[in-house]
N, C-alpha and C. Protein backbone atom coordinates (compact mmCIF):
# COMPACT_ATOMS: atom_id res chain seq x y z
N UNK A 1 -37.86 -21.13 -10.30
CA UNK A 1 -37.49 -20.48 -9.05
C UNK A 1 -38.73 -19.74 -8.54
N UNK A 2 -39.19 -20.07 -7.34
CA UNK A 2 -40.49 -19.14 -6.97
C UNK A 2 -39.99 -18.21 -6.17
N UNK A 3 -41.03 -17.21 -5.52
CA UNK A 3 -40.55 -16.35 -4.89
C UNK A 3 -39.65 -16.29 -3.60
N UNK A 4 -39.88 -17.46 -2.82
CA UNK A 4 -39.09 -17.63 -1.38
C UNK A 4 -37.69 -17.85 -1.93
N UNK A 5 -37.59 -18.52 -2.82
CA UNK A 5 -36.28 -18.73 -3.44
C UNK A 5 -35.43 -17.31 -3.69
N UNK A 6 -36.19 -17.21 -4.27
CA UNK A 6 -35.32 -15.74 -5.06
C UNK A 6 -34.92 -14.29 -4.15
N UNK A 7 -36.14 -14.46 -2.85
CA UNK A 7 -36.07 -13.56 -1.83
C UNK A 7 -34.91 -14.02 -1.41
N UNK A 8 -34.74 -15.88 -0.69
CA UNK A 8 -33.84 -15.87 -0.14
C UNK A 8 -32.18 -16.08 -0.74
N UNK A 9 -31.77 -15.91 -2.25
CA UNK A 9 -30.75 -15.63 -2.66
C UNK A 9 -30.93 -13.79 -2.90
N UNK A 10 -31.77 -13.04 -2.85
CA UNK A 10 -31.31 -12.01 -2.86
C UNK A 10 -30.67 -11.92 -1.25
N UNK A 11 -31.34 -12.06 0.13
CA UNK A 11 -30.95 -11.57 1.03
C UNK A 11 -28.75 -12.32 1.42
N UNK A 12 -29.28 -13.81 0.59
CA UNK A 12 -28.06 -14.24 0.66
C UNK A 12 -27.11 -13.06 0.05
N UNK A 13 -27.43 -12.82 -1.13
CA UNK A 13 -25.93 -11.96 -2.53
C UNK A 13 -25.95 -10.70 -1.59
N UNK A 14 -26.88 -10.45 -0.89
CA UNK A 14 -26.98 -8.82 0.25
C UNK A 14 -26.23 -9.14 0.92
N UNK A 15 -25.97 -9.72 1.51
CA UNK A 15 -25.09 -10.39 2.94
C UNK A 15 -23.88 -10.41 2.19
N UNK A 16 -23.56 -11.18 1.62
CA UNK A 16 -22.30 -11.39 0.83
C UNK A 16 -21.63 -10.34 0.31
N UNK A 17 -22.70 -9.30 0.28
CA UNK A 17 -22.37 -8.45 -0.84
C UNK A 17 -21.28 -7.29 0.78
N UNK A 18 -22.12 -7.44 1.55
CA UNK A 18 -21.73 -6.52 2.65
C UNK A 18 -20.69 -7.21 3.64
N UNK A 19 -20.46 -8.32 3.26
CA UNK A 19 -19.03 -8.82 3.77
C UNK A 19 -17.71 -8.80 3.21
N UNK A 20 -18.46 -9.09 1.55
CA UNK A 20 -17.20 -8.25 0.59
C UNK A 20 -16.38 -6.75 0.65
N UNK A 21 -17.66 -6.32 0.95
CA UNK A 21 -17.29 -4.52 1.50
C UNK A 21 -16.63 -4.49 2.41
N UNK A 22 -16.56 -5.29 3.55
CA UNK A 22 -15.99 -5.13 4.75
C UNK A 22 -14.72 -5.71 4.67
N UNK A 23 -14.53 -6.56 3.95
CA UNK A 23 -13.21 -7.28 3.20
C UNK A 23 -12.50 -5.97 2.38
N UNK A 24 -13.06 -5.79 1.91
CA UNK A 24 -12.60 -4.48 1.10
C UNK A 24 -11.84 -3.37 1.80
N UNK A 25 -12.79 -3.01 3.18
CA UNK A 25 -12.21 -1.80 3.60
C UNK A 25 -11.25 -2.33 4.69
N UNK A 26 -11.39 -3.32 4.99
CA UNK A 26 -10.22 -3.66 5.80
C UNK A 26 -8.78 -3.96 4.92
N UNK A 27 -9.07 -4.17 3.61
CA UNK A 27 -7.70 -4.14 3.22
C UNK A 27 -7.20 -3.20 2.35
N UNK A 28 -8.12 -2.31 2.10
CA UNK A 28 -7.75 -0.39 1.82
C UNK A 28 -7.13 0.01 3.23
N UNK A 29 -7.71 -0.38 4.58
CA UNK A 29 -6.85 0.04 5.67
C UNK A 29 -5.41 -0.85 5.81
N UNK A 30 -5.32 -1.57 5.45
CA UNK A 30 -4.13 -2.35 5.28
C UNK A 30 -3.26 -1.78 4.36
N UNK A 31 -3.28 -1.66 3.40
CA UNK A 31 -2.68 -0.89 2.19
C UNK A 31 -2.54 0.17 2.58
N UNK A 32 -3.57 1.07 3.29
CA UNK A 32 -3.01 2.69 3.37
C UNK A 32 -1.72 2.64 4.68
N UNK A 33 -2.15 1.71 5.46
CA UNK A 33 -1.15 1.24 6.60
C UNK A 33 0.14 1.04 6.27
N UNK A 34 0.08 0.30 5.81
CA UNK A 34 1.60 -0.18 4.71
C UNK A 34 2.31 1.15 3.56
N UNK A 35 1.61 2.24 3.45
CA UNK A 35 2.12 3.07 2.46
C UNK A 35 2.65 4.21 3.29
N UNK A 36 1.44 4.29 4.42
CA UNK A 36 1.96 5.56 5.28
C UNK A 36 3.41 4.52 6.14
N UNK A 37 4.02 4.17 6.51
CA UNK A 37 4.54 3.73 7.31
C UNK A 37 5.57 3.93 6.11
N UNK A 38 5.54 3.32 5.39
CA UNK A 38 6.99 3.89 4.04
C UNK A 38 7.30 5.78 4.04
N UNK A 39 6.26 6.11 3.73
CA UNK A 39 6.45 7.68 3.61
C UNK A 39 6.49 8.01 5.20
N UNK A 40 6.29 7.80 5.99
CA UNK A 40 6.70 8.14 7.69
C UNK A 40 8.47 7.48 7.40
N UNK A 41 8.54 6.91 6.98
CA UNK A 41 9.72 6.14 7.12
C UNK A 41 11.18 7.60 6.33
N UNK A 42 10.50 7.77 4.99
CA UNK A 42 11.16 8.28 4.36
C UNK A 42 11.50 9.87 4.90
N UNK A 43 10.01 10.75 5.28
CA UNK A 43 9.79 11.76 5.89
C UNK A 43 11.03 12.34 6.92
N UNK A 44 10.97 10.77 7.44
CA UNK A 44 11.87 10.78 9.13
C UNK A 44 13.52 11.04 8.54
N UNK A 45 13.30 10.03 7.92
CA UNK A 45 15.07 10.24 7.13
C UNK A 45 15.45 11.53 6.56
N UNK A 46 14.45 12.24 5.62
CA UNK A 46 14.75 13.25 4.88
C UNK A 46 15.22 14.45 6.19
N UNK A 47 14.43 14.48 7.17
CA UNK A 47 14.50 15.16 8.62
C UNK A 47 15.66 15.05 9.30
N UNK A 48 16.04 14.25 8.74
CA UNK A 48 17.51 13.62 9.44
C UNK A 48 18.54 14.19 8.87
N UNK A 49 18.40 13.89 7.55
CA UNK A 49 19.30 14.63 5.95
C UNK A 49 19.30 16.48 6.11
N UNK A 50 18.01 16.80 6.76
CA UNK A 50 18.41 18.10 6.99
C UNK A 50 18.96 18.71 8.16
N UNK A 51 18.86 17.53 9.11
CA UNK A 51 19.58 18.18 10.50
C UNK A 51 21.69 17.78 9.61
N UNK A 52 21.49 16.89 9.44
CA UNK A 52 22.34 16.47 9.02
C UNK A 52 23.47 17.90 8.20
N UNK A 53 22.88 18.51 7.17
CA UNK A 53 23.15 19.77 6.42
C UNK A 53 23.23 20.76 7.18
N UNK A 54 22.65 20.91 8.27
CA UNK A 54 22.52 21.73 9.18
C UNK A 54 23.84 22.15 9.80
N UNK A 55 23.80 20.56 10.41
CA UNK A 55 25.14 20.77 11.18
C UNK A 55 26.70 20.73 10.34
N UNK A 56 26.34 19.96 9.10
CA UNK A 56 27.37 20.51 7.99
C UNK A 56 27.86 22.11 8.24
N UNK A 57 27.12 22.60 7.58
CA UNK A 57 27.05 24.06 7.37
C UNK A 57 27.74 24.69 8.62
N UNK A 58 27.53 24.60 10.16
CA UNK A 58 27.91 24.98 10.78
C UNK A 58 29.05 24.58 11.26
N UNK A 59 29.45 23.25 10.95
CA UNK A 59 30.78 23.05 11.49
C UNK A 59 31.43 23.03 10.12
N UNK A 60 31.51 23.15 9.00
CA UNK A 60 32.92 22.96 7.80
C UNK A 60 33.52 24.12 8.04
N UNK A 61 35.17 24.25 7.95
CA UNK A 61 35.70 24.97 8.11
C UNK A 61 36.32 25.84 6.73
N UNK A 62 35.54 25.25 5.44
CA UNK A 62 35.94 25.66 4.15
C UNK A 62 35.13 25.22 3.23
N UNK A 63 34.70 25.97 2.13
CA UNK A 63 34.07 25.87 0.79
C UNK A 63 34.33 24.39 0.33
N UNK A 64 35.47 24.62 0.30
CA UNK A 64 36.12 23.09 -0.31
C UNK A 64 35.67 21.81 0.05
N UNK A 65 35.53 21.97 1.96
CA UNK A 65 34.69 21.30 2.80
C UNK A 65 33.70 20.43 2.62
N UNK A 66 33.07 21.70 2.13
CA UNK A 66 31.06 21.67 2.21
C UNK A 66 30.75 21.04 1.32
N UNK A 67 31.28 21.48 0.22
CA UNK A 67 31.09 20.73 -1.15
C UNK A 67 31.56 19.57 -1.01
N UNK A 68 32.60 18.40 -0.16
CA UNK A 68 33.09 17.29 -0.38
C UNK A 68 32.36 16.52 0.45
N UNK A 69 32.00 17.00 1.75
CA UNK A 69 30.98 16.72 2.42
C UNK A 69 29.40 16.94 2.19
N UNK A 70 29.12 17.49 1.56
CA UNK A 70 27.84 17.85 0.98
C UNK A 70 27.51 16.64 -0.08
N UNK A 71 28.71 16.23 -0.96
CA UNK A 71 28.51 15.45 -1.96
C UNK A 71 28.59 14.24 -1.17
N UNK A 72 28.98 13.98 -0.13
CA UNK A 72 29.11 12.44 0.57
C UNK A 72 27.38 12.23 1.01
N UNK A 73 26.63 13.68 1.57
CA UNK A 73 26.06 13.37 2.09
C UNK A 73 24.45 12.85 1.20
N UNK A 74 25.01 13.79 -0.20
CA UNK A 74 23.94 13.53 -1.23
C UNK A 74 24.26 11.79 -1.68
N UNK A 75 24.97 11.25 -1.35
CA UNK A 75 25.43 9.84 -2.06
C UNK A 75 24.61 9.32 -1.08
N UNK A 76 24.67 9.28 0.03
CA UNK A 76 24.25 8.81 1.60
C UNK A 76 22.63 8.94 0.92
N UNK A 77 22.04 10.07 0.63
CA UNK A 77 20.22 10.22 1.21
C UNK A 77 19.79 9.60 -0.79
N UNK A 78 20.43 9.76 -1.55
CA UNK A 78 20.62 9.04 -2.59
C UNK A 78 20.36 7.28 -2.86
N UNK A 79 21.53 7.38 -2.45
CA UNK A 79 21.16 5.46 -1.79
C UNK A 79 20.10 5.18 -1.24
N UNK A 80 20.26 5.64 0.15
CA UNK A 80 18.75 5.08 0.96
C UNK A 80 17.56 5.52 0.08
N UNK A 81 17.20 6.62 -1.05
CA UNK A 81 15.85 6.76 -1.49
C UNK A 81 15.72 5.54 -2.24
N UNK A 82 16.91 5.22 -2.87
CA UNK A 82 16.82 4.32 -4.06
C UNK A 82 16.34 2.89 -3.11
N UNK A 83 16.71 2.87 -1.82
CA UNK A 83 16.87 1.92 -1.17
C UNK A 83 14.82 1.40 -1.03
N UNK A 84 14.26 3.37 -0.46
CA UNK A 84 13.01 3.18 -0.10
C UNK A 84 12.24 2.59 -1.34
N UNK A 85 12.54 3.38 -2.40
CA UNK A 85 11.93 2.96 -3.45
C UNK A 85 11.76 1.71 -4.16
N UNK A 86 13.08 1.05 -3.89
CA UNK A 86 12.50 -0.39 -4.28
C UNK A 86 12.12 -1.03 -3.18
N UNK A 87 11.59 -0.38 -2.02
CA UNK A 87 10.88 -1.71 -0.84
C UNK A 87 9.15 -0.84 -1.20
N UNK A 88 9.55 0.31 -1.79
CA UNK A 88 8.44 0.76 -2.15
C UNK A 88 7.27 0.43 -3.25
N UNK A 89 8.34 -0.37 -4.20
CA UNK A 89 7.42 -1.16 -5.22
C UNK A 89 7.39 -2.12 -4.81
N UNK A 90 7.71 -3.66 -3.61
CA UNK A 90 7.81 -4.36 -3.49
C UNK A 90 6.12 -4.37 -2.50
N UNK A 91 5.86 -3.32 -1.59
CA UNK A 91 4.69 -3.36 -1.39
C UNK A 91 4.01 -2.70 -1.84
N UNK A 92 3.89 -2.46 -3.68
CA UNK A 92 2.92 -2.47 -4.44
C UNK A 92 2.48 -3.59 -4.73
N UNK A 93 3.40 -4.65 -5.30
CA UNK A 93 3.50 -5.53 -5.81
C UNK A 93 2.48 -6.52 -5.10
N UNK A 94 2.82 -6.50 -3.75
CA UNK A 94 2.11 -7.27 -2.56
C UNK A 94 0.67 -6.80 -2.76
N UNK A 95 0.75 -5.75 -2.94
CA UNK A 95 -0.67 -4.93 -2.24
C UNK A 95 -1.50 -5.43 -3.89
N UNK A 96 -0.58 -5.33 -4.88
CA UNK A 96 -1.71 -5.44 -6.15
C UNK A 96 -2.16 -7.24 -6.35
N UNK A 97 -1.51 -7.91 -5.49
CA UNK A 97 -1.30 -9.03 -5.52
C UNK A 97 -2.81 -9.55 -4.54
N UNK A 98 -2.50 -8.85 -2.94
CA UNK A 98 -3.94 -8.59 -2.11
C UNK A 98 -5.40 -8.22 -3.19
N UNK A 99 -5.35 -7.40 -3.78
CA UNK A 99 -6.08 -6.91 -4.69
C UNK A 99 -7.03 -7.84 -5.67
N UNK A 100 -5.74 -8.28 -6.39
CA UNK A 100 -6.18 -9.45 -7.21
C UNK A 100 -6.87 -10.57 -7.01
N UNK A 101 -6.28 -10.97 -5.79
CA UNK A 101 -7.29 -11.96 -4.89
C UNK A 101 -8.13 -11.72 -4.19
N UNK A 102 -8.62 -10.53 -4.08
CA UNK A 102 -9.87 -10.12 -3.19
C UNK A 102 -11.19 -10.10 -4.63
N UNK A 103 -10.51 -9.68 -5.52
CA UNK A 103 -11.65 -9.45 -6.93
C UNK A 103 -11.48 -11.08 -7.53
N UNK A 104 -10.31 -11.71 -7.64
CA UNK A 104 -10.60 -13.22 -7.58
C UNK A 104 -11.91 -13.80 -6.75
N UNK A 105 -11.70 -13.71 -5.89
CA UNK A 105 -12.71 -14.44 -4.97
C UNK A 105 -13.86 -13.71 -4.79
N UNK A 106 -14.25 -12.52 -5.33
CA UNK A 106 -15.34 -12.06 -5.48
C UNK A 106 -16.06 -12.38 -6.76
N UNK A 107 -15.16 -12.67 -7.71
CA UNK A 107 -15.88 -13.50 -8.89
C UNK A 107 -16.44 -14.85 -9.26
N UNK A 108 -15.51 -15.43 -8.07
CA UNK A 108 -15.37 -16.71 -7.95
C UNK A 108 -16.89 -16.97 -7.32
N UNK A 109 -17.21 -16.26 -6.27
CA UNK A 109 -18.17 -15.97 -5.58
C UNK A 109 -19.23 -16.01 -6.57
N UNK A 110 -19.75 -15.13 -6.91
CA UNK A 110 -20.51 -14.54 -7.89
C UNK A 110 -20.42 -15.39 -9.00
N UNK A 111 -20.03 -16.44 -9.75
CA UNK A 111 -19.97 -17.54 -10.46
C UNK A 111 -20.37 -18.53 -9.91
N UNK A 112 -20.16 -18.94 -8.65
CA UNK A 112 -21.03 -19.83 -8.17
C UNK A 112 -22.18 -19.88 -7.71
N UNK A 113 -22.49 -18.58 -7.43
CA UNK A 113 -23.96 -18.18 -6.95
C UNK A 113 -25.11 -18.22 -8.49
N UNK A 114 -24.34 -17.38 -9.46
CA UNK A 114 -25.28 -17.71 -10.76
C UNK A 114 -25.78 -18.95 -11.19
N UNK A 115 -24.73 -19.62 -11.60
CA UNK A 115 -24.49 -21.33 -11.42
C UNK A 115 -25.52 -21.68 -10.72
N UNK A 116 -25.52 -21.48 -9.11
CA UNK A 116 -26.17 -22.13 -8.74
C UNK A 116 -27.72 -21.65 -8.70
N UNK A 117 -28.04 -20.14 -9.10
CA UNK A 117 -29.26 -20.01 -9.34
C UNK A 117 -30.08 -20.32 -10.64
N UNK A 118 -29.13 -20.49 -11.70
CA UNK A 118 -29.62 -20.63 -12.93
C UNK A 118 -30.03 -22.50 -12.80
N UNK A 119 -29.46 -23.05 -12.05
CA UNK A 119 -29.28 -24.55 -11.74
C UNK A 119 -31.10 -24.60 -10.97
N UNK A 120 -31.46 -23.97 -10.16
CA UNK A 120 -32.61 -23.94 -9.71
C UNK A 120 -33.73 -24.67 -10.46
């Protein structure tokens, strides 16, 4: 391998190297996209669960009430967490899945480039 060679696979693995990055941060913005939009999701509900108690409180007309209604309403924000939570591992799952194939194909990358420099 002489020098033009080797200059021009370094500037190549540079290039590559800075498109990988950009691959990268576009799908850290993807992922953080996808996580905030769950917790906005959940946030909004919990907001809801407390207007919700709110207006409990002010309209039951008895102890007995509050507590029977209180317990309906804990079954209600209960469910739906359980609900968020498993759509919440489902885009982990996705996201570790994105992941895997981004460091796949960065190895994949990088195996063929050796390959092909050691081949020189």
């Amino acid at each position: 391998m002489n020098a033009e060679n080797s200059l021009e696979t370094m500037k190549d693995m540079g290039t590559k190297t800075m498109d990988k990055l950009t691959e990268l941060a576009e799908l850290n913005m993807k992922t953080l996209g996808k996580m905030a939009d769950g917790h906005k999701k959940v946030v909004d509900f919990m907001m809801e669960q407390t207007k919700e108690q709110m207006k409990l409180a002010s309209e039951v007309k008895g102890f007995d009430e509050l507590i029977k209604k209180q317990g309906e309403l804990a079954k209600k924000t209960s469910e739906r967490l359980l609900e968020e939570s498993k759509e919440g591992m489902r885009v982990a799952s996705e996201v570790r899945e994105d992941y895997r194939n981004f460091v796949q194909e960065g190895m994949n990358l990088l195996s063929n480039k050796v390959r092909k420099t050691t081949n020189m």
